[in-house]
Each structure stands twice: as structure tokens, then as C-alpha cells.
N, C-alpha and C. Protein backbone atom coordinates (compact mmCIF):
# COMPACT_ATOMS: atom_id res chain seq x y z
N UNK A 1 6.64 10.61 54.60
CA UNK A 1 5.89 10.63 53.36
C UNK A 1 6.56 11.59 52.38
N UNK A 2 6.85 11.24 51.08
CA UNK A 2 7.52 12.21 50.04
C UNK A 2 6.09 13.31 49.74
N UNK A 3 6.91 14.31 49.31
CA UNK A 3 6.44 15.69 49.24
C UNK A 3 5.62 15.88 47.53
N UNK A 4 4.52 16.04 47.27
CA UNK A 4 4.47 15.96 46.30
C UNK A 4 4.54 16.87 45.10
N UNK A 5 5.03 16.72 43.76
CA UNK A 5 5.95 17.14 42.81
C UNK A 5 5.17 18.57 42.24
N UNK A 6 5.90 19.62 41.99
CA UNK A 6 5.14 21.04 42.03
C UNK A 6 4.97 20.45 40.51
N UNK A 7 3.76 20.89 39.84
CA UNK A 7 3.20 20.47 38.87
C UNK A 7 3.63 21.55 37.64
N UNK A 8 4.23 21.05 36.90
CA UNK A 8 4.71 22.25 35.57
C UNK A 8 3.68 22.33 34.29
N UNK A 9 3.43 23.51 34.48
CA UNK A 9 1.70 23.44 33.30
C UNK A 9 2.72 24.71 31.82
N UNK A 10 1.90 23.48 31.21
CA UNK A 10 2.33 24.43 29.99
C UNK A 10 1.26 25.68 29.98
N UNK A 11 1.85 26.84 28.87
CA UNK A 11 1.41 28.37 28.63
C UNK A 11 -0.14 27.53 28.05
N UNK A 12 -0.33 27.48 27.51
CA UNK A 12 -1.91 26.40 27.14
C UNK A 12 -2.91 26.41 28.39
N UNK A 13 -2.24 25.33 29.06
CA UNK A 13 -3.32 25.18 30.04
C UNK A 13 -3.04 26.26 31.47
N UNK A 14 -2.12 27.27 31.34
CA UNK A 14 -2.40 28.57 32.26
C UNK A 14 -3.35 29.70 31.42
N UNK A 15 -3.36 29.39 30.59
CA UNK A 15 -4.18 30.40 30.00
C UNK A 15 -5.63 29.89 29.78
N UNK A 16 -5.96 28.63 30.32
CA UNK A 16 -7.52 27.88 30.27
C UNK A 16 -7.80 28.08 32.09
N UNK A 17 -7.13 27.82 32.46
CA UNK A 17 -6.60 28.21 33.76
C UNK A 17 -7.22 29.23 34.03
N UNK A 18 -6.61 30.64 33.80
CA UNK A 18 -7.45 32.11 34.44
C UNK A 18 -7.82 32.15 33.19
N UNK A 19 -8.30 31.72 32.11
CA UNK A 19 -9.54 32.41 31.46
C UNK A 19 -8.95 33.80 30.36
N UNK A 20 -7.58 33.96 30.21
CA UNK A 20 -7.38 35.22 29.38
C UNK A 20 -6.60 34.72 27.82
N UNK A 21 -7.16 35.61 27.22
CA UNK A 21 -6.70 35.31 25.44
C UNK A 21 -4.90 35.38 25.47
N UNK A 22 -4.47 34.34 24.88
CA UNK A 22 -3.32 34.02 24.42
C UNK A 22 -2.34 35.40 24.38
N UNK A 23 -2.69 36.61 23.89
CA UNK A 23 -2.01 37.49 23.29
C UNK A 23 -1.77 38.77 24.86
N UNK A 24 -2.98 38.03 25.49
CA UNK A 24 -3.25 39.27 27.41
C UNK A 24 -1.21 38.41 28.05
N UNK A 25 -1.80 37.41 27.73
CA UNK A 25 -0.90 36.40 28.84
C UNK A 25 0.26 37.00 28.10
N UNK A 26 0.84 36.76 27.14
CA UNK A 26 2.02 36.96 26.38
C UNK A 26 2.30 38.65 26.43
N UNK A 27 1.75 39.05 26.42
CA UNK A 27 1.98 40.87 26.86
C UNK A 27 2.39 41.24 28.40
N UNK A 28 1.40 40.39 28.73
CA UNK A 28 1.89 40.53 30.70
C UNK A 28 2.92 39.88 30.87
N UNK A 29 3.91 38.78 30.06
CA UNK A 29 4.95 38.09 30.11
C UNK A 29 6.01 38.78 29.56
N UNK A 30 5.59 39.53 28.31
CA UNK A 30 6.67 40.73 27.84
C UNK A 30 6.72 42.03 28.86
N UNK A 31 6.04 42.37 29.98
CA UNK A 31 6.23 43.80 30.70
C UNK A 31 5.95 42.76 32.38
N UNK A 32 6.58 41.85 32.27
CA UNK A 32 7.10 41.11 33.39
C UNK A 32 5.65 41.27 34.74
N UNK A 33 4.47 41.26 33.73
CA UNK A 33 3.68 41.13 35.16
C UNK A 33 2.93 39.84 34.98
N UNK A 34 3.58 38.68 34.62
CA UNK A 34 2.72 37.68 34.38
C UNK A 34 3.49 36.44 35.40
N UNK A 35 3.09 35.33 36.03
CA UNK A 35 3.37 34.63 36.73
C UNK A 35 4.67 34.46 35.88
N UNK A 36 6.27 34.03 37.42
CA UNK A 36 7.72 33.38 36.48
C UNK A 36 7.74 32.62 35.94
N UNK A 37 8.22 32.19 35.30
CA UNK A 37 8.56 31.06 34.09
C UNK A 37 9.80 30.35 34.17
N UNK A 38 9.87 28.76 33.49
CA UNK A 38 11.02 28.25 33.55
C UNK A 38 10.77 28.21 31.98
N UNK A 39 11.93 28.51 31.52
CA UNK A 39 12.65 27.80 30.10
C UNK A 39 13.04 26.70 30.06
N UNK A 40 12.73 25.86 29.14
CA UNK A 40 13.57 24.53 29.07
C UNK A 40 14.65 24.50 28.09
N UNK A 41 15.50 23.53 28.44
CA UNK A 41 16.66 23.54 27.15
C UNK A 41 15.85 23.74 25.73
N UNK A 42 15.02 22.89 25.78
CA UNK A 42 14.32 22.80 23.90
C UNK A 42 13.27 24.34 23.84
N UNK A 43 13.41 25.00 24.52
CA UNK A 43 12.60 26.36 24.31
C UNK A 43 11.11 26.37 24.76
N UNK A 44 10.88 24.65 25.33
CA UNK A 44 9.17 25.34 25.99
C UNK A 44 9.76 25.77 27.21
N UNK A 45 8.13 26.42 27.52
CA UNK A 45 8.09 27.55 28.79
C UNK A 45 7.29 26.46 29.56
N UNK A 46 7.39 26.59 30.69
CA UNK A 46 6.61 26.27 31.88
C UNK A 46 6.16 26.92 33.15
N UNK A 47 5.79 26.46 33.83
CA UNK A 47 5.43 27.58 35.37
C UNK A 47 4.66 26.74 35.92
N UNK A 48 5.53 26.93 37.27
CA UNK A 48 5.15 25.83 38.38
C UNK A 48 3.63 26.47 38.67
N UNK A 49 2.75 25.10 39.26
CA UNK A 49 1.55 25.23 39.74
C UNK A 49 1.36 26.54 41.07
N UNK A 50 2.74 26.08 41.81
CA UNK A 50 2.55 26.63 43.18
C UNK A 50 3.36 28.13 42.60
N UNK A 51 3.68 28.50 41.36
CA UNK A 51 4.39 30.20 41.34
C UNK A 51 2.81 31.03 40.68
N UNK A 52 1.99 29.86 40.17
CA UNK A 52 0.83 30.29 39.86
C UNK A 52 0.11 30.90 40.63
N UNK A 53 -0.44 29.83 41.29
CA UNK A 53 -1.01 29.91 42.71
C UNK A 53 -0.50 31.08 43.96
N UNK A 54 0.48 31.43 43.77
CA UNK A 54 1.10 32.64 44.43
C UNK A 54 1.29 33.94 43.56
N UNK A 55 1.31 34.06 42.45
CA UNK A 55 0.95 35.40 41.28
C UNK A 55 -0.63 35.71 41.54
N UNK A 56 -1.42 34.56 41.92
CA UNK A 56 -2.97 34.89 41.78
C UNK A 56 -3.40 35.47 43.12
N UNK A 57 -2.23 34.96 44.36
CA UNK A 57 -2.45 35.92 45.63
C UNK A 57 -2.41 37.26 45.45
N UNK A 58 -1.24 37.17 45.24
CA UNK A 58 -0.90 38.64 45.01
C UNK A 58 -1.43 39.54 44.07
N UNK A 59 -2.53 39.14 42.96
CA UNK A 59 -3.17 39.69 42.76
C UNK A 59 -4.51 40.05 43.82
N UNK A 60 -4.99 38.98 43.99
CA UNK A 60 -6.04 39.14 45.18
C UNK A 60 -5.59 40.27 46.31
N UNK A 61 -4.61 39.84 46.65
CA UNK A 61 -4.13 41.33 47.81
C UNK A 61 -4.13 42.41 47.37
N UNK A 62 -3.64 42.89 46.18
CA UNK A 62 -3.78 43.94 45.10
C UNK A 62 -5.06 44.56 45.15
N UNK A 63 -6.12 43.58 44.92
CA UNK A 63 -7.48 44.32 44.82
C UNK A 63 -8.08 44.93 45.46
């Protein structure tokens, strides 16, 4: 059975996602504590479902 495709969410719907204002997410992305990111050639950002899903562990372990 094929493996199914890690889901690439735009900055939009990660930020409807956990619930934080546009400007939290983009600050934690400028001082590198915000889930990794892919760049695309044309300049959007993305971030896999499953690097999400593993930034939100590691917060949980954190707490």
C-alpha cells in the first residue's frame, strides 16, 4: 500500500491550526522557535503536517 503524502499547509491555515495571531507565529519564525519551514521557488512558505505535529510534541514535553 503507498504511504500517504505529508500534507503541506500554508502559514494561514497553521495559524487557524494552534489558534495564535499572525504577528506570535511570525516572531517565533524570526527567533527560530516556530515549527521548520519549506520555501518554495515562488517565495510561499509551507510546513509539513507531520514537522507540525512534532513542534507541538515537543512543546507538550516542555510543559
Amino acid at each position: 500500500m503507498a504511504k500517504p503524502r505529508d500534507e503541506m499547509l500554508t502559514i494561514p491555515q497553521v495559524i487557524e491550526e494552534i489558534g495564535v495571531p499572525r504577528a506570535t507565529f511570525y516572531r517565533w519564525r524570526q527567533c527560530r522557535k516556530g515549527p521548520k519551514a519549506i520555501k518554495l521557488p515562488n517565495g510561499a512558505v509551507r510546513i509539513r503536517r507531520s514537522e507540525l505535529e512534532r513542534w507541538i510534541a515537543t512543546l507538550e514535553e516542555a510543559a
